[in-house]
PDB file of N, CA and C in Angstrom:
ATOM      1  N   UNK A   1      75.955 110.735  93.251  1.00  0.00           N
ATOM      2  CA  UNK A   1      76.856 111.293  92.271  1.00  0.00           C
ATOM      3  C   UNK A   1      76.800 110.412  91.024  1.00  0.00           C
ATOM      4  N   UNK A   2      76.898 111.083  90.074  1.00  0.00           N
ATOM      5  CA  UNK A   2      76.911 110.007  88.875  1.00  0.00           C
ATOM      6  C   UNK A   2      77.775 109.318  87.969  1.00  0.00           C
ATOM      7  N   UNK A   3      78.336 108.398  87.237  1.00  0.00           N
ATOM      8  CA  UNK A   3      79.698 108.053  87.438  1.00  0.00           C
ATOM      9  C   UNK A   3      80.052 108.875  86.429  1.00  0.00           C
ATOM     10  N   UNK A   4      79.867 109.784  85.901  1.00  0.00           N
ATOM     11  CA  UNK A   4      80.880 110.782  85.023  1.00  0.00           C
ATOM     12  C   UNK A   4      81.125 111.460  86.462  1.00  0.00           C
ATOM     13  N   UNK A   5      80.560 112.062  86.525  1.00  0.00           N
ATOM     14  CA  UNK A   5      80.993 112.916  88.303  1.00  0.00           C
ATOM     15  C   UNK A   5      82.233 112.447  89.377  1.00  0.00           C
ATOM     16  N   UNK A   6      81.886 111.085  89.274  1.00  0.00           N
ATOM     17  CA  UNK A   6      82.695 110.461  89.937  1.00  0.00           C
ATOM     18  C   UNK A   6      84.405 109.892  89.886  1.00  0.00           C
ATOM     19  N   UNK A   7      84.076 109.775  88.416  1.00  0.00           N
ATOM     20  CA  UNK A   7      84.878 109.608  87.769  1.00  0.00           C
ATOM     21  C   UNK A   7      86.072 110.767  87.304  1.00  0.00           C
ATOM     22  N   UNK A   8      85.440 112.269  87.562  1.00  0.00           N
ATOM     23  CA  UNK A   8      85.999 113.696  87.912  1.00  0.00           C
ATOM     24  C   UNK A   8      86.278 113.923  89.051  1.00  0.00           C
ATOM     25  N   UNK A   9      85.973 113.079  89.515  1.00  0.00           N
ATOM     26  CA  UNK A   9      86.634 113.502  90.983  1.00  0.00           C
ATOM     27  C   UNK A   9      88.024 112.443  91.412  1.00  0.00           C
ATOM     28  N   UNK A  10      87.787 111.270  91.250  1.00  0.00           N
ATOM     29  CA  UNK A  10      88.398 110.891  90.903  1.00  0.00           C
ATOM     30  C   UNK A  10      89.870 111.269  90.295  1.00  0.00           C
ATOM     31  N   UNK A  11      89.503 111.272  88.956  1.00  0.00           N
ATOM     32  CA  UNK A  11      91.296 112.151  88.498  1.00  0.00           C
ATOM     33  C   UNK A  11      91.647 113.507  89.132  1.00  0.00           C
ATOM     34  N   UNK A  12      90.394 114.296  89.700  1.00  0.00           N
ATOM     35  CA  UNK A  12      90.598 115.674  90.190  1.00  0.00           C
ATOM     36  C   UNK A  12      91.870 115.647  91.703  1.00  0.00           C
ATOM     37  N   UNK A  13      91.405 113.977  92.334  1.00  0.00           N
ATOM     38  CA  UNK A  13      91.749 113.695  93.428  1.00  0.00           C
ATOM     39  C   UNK A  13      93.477 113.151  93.301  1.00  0.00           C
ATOM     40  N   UNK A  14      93.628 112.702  91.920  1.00  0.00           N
ATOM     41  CA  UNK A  14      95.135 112.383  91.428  1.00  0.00           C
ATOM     42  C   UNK A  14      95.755 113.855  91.066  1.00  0.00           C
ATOM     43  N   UNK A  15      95.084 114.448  90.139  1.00  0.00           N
ATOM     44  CA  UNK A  15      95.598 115.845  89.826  1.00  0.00           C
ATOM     45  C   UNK A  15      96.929 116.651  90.982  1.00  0.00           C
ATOM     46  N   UNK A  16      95.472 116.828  91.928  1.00  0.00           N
ATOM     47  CA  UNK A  16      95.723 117.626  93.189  1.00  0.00           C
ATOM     48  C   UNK A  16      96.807 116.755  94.133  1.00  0.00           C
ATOM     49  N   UNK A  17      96.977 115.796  94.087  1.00  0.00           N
ATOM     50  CA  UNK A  17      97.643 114.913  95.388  1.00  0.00           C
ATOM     51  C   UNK A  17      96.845 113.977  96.193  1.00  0.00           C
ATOM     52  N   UNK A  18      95.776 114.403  96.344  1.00  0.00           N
ATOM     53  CA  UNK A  18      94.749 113.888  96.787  1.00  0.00           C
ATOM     54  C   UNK A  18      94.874 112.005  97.177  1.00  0.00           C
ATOM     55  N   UNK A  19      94.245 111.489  98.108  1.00  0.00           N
ATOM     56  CA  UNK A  19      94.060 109.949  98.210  1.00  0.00           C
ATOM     57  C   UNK A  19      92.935 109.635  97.161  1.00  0.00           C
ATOM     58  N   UNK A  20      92.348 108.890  96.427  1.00  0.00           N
ATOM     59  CA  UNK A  20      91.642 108.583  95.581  1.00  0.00           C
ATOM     60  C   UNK A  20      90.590 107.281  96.549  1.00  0.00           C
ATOM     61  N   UNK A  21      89.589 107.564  96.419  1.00  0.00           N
ATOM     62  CA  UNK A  21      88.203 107.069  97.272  1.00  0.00           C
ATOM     63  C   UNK A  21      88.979 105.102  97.040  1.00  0.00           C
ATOM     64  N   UNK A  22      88.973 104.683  95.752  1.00  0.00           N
ATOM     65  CA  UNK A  22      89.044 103.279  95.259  1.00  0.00           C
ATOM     66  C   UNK A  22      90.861 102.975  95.262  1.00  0.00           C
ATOM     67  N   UNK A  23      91.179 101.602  95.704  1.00  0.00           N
ATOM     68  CA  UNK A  23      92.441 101.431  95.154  1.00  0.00           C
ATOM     69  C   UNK A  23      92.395  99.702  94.722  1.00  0.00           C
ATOM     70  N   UNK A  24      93.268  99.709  93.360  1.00  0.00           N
ATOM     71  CA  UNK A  24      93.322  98.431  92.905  1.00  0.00           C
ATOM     72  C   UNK A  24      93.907  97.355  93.900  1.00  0.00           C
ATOM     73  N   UNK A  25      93.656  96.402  94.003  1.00  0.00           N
ATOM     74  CA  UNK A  25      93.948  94.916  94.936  1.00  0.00           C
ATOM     75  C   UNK A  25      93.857  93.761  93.797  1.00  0.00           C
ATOM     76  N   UNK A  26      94.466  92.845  94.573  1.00  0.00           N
ATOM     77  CA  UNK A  26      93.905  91.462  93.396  1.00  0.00           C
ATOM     78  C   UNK A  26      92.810  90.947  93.176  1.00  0.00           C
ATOM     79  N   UNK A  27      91.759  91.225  94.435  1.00  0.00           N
ATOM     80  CA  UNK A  27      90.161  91.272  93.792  1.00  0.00           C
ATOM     81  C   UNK A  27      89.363  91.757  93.665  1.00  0.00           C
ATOM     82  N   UNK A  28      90.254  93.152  93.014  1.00  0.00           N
ATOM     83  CA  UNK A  28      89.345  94.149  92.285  1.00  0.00           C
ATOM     84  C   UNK A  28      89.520  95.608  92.787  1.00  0.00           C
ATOM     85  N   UNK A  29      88.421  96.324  93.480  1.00  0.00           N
ATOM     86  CA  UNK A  29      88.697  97.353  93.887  1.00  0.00           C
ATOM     87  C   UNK A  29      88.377  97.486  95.210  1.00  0.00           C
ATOM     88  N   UNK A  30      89.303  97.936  95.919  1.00  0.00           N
ATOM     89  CA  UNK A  30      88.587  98.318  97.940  1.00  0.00           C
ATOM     90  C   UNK A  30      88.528  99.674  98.350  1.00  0.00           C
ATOM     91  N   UNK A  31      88.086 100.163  99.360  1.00  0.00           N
ATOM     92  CA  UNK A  31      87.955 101.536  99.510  1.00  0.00           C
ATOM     93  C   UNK A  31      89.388 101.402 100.297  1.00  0.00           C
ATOM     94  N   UNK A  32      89.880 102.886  99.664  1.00  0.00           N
ATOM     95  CA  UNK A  32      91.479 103.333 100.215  1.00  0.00           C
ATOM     96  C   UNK A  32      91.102 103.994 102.017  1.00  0.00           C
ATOM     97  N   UNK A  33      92.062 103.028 102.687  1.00  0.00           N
ATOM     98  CA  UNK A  33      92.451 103.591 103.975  1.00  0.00           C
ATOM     99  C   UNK A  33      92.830 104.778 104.317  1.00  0.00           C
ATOM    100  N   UNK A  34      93.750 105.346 103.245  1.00  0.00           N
ATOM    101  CA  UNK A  34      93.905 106.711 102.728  1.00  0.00           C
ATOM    102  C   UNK A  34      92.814 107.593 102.946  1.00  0.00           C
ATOM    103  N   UNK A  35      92.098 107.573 102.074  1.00  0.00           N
ATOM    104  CA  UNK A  35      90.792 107.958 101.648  1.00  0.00           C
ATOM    105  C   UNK A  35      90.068 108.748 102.895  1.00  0.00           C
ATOM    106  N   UNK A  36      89.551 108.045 103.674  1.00  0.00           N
ATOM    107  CA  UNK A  36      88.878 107.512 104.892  1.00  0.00           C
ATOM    108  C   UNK A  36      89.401 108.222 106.053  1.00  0.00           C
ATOM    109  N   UNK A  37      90.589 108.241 105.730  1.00  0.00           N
ATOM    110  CA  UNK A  37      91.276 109.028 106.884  1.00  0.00           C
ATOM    111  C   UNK A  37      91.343 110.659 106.458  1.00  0.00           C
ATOM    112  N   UNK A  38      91.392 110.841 105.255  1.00  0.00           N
ATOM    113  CA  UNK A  38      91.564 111.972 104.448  1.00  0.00           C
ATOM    114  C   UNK A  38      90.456 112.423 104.786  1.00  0.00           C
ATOM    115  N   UNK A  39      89.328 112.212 104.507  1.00  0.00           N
ATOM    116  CA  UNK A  39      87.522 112.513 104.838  1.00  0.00           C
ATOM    117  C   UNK A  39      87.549 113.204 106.166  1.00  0.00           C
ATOM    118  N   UNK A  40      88.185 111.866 106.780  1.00  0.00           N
ATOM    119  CA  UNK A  40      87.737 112.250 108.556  1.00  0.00           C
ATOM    120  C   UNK A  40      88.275 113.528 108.987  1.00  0.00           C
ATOM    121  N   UNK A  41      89.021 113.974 108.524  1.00  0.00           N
ATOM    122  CA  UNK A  41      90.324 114.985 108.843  1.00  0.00           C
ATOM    123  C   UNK A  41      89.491 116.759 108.413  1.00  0.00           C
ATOM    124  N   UNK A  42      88.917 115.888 107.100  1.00  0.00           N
ATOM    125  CA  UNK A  42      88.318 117.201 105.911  1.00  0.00           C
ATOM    126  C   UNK A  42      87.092 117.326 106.680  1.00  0.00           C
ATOM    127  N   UNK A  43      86.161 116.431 107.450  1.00  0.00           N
ATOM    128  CA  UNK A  43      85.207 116.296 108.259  1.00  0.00           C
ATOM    129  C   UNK A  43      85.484 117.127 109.362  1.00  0.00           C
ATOM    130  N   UNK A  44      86.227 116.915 110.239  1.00  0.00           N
ATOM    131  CA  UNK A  44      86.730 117.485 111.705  1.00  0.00           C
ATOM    132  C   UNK A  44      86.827 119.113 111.215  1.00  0.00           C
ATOM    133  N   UNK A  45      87.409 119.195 109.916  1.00  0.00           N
ATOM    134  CA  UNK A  45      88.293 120.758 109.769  1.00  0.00           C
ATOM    135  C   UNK A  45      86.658 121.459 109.449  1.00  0.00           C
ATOM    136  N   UNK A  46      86.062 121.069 108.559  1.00  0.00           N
ATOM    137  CA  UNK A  46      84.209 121.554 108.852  1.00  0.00           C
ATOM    138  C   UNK A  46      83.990 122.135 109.695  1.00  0.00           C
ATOM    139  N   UNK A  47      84.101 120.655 110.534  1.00  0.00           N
ATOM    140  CA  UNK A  47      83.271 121.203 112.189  1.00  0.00           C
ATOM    141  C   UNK A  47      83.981 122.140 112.951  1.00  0.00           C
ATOM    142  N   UNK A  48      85.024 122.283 112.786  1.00  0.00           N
ATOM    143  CA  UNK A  48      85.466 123.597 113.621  1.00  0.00           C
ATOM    144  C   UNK A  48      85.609 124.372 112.617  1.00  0.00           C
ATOM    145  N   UNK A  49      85.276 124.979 111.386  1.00  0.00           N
ATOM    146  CA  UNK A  49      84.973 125.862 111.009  1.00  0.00           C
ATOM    147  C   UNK A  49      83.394 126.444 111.188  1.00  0.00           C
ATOM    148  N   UNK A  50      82.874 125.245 111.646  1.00  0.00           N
ATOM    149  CA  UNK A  50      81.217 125.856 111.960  1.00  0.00           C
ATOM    150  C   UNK A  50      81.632 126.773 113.346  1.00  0.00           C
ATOM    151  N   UNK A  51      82.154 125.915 113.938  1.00  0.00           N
ATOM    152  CA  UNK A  51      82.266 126.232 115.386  1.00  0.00           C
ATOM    153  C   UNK A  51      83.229 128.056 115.439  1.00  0.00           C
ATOM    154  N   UNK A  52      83.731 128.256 114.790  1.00  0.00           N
ATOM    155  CA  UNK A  52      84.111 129.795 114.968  1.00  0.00           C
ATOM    156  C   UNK A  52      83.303 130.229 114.347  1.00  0.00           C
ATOM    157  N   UNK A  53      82.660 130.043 113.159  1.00  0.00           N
ATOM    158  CA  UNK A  53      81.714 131.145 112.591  1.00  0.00           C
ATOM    159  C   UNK A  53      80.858 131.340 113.779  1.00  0.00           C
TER     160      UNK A  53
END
């Protein structure tokens, strides 16, 4: 993805409610726990949408 892209998704992900991939810390930026869990969830809901089609 490229960082304009990313960077749209990003605010797209604040817009909506969304967890946002990055969160500020004191050294710098870490990937959100949020995030990660949000994926896994959006991942699982996929796979059982493959699985009834």
């Amino acid at each position: 993805m490229t960082r304009v892209g990313s960077l749209r998704d990003e605010y797209n992900a604040v817009v909506e409610g969304r967890p946002t991939r990055w969160v500020k810390t004191l050294l710098g930026y870490a990937p959100n726990p949020a995030y990660l869990e949000w994926a896994a969830r959006a991942d699982a809901w996929a796979v059982r949408q493959e699985g009834i089609a």
